[in-house]
PDB file of N, CA and C in Angstrom:
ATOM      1  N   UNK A   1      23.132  -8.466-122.891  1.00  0.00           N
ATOM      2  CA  UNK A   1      24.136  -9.540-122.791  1.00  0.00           C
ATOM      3  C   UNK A   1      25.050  -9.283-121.594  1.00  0.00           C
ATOM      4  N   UNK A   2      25.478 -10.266-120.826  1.00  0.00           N
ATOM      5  CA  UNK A   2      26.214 -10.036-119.419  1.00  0.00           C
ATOM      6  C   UNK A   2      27.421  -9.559-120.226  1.00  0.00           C
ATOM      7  N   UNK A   3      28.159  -9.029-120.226  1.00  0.00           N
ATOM      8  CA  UNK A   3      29.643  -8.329-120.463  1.00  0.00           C
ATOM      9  C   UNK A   3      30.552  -9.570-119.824  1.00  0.00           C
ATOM     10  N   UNK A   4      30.414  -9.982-118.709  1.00  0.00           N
ATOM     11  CA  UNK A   4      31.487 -11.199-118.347  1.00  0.00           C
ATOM     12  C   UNK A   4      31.816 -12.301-119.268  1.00  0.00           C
ATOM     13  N   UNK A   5      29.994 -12.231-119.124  1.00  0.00           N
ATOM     14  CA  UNK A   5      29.676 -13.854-119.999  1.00  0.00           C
ATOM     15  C   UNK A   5      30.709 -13.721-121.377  1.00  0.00           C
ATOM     16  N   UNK A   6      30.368 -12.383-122.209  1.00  0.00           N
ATOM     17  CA  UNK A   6      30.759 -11.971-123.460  1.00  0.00           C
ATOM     18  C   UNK A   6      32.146 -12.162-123.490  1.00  0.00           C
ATOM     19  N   UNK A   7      32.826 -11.393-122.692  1.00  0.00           N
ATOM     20  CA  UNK A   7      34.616 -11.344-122.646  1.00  0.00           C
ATOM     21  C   UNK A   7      34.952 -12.536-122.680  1.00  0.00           C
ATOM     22  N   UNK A   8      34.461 -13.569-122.024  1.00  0.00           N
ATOM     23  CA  UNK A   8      34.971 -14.994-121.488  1.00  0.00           C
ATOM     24  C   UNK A   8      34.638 -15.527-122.840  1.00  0.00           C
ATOM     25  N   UNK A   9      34.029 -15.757-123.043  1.00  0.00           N
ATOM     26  CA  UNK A   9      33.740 -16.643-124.362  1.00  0.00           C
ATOM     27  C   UNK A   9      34.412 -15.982-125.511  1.00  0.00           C
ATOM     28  N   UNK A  10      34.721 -14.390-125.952  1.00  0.00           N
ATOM     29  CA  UNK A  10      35.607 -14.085-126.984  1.00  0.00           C
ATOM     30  C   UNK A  10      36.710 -13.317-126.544  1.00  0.00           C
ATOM     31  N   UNK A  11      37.593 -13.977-125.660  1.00  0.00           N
ATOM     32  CA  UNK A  11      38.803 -13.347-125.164  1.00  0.00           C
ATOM     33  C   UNK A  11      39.433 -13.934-124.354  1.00  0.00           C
ATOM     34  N   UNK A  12      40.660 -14.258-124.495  1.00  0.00           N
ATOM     35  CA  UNK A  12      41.401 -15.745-123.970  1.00  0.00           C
ATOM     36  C   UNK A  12      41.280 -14.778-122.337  1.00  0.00           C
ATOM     37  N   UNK A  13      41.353 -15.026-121.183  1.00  0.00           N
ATOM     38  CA  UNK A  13      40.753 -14.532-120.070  1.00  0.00           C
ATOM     39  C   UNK A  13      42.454 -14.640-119.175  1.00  0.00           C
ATOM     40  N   UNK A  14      43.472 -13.923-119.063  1.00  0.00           N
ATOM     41  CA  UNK A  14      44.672 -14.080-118.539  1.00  0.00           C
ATOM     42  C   UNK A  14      44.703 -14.122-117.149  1.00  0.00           C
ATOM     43  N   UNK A  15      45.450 -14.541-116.130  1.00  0.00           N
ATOM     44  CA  UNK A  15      45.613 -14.580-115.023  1.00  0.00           C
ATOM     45  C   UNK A  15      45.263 -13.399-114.365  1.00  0.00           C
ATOM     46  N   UNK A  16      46.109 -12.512-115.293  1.00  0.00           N
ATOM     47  CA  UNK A  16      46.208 -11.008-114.379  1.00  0.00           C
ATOM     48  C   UNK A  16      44.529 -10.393-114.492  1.00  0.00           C
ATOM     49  N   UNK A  17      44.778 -10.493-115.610  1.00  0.00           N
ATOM     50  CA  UNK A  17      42.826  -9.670-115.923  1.00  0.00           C
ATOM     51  C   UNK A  17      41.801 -10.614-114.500  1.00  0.00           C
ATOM     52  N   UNK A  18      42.219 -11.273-114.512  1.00  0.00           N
ATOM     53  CA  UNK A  18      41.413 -12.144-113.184  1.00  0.00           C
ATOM     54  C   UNK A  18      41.486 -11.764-112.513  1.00  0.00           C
ATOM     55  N   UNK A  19      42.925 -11.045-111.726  1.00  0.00           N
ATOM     56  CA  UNK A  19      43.391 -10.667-110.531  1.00  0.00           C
ATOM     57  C   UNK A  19      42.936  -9.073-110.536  1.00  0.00           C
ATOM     58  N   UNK A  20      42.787  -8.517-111.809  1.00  0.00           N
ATOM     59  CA  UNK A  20      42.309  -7.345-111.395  1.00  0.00           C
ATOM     60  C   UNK A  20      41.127  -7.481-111.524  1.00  0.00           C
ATOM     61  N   UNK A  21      40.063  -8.114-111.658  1.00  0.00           N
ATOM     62  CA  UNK A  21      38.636  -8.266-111.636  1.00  0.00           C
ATOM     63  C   UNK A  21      38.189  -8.631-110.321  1.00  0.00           C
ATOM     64  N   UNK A  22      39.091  -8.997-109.744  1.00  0.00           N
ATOM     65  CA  UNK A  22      39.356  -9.489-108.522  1.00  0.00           C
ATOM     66  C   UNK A  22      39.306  -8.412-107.174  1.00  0.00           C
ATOM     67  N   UNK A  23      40.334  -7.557-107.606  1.00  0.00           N
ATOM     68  CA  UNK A  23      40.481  -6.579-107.013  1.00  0.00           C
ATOM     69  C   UNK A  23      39.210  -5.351-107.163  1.00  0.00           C
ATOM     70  N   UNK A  24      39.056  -5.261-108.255  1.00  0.00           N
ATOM     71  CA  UNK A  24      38.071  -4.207-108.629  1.00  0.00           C
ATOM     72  C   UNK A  24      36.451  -4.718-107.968  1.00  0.00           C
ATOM     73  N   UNK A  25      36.440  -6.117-108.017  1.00  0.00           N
ATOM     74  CA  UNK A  25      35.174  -6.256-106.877  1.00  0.00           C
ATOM     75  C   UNK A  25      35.680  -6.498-105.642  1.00  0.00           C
ATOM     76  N   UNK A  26      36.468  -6.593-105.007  1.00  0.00           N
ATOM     77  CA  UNK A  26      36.448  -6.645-103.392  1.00  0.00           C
ATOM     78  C   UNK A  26      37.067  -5.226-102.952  1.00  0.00           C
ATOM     79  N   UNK A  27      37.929  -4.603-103.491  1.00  0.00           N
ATOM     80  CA  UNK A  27      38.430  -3.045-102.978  1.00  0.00           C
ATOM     81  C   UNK A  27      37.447  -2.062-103.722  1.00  0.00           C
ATOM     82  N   UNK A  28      37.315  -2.090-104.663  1.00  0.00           N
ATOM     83  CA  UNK A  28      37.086  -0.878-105.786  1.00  0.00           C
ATOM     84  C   UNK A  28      37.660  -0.006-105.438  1.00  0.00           C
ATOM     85  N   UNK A  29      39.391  -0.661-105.636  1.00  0.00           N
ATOM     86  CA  UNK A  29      40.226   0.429-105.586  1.00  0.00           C
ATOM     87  C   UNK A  29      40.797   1.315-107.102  1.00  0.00           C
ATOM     88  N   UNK A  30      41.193   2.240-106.945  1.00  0.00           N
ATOM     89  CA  UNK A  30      41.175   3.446-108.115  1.00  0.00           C
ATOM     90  C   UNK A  30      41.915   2.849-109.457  1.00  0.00           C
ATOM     91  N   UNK A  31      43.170   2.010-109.274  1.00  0.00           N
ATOM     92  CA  UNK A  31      44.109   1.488-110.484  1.00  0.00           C
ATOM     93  C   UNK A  31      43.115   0.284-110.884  1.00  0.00           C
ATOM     94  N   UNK A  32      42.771  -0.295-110.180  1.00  0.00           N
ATOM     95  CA  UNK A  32      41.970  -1.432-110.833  1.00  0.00           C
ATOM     96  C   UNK A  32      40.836  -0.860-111.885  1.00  0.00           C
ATOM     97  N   UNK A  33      40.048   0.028-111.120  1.00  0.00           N
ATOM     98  CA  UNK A  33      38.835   0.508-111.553  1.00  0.00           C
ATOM     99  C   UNK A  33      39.199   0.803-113.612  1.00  0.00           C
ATOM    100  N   UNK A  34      40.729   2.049-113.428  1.00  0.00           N
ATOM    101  CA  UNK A  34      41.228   2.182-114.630  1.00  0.00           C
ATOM    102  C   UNK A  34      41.535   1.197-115.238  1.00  0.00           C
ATOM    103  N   UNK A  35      41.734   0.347-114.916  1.00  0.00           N
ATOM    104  CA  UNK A  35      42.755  -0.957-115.798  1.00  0.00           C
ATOM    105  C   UNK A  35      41.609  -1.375-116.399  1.00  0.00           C
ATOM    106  N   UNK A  36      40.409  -1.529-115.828  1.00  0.00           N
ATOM    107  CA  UNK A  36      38.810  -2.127-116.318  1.00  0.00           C
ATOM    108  C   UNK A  36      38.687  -1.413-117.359  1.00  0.00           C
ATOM    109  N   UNK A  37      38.378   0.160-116.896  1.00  0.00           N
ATOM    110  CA  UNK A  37      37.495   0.656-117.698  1.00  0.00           C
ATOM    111  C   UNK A  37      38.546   0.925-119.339  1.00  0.00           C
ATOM    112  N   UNK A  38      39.552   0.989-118.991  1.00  0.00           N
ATOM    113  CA  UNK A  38      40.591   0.825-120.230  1.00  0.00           C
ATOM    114  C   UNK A  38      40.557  -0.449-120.724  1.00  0.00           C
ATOM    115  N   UNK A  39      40.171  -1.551-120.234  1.00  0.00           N
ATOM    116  CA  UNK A  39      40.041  -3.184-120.750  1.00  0.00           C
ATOM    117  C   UNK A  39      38.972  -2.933-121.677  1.00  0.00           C
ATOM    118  N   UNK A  40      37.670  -2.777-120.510  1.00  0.00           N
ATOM    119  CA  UNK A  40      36.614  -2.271-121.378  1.00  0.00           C
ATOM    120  C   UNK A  40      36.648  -1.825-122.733  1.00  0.00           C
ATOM    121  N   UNK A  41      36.979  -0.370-122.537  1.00  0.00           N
ATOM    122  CA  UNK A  41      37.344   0.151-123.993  1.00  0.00           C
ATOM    123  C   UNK A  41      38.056  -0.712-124.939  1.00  0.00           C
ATOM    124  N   UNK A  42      38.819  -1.310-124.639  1.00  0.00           N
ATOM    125  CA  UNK A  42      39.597  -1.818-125.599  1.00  0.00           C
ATOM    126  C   UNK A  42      38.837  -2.942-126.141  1.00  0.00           C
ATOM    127  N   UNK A  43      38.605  -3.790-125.444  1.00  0.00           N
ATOM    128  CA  UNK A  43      37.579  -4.803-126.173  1.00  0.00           C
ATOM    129  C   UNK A  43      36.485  -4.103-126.890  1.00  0.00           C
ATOM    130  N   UNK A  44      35.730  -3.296-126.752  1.00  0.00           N
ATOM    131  CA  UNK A  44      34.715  -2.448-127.392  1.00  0.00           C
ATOM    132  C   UNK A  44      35.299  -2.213-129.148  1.00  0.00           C
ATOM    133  N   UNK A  45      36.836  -1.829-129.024  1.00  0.00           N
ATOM    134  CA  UNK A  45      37.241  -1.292-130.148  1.00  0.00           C
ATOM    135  C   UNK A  45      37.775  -2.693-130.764  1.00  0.00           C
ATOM    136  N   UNK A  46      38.034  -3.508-130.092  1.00  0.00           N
ATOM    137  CA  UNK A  46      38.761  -4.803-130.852  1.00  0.00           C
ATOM    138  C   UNK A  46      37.213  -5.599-131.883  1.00  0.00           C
ATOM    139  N   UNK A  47      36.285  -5.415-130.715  1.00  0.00           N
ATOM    140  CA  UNK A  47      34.608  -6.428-131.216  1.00  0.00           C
ATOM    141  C   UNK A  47      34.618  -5.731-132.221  1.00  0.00           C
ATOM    142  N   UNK A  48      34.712  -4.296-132.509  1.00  0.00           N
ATOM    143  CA  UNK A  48      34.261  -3.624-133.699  1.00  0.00           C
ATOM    144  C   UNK A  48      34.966  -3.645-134.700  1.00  0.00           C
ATOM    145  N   UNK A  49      35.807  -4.036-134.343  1.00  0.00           N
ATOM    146  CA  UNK A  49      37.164  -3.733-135.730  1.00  0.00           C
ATOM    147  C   UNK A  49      36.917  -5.051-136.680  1.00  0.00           C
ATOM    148  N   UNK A  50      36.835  -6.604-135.694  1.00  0.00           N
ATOM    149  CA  UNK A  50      36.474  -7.765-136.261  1.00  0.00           C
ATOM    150  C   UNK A  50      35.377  -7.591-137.049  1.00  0.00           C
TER     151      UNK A  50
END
């Protein structure tokens, strides 16, 4: 399953999370990268908890 596709359809999608998705594909700079992979996680633990 695409992971984008997934988030978008069960997760209201905020400005900022845009802007760092944003960032994390045109820099792959280091704070973005974290902010992801901590998004990541967190949705992982939210899908499971539901």
């Amino acid at each position: 399953m695409d992971q984008a596709m997934f988030l978008t359809k069960h997760y209201a999608v905020p400005v900022a999370w845009r802007r760092i998705t944003t960032d994390y594909h045109n820099r792959l700079n280091k704070p973005a990268q974290q902010l992801y992979k901590e998004f990541v996680e967190w949705t992982k633990e939210e899908y499971l908890r539901a």
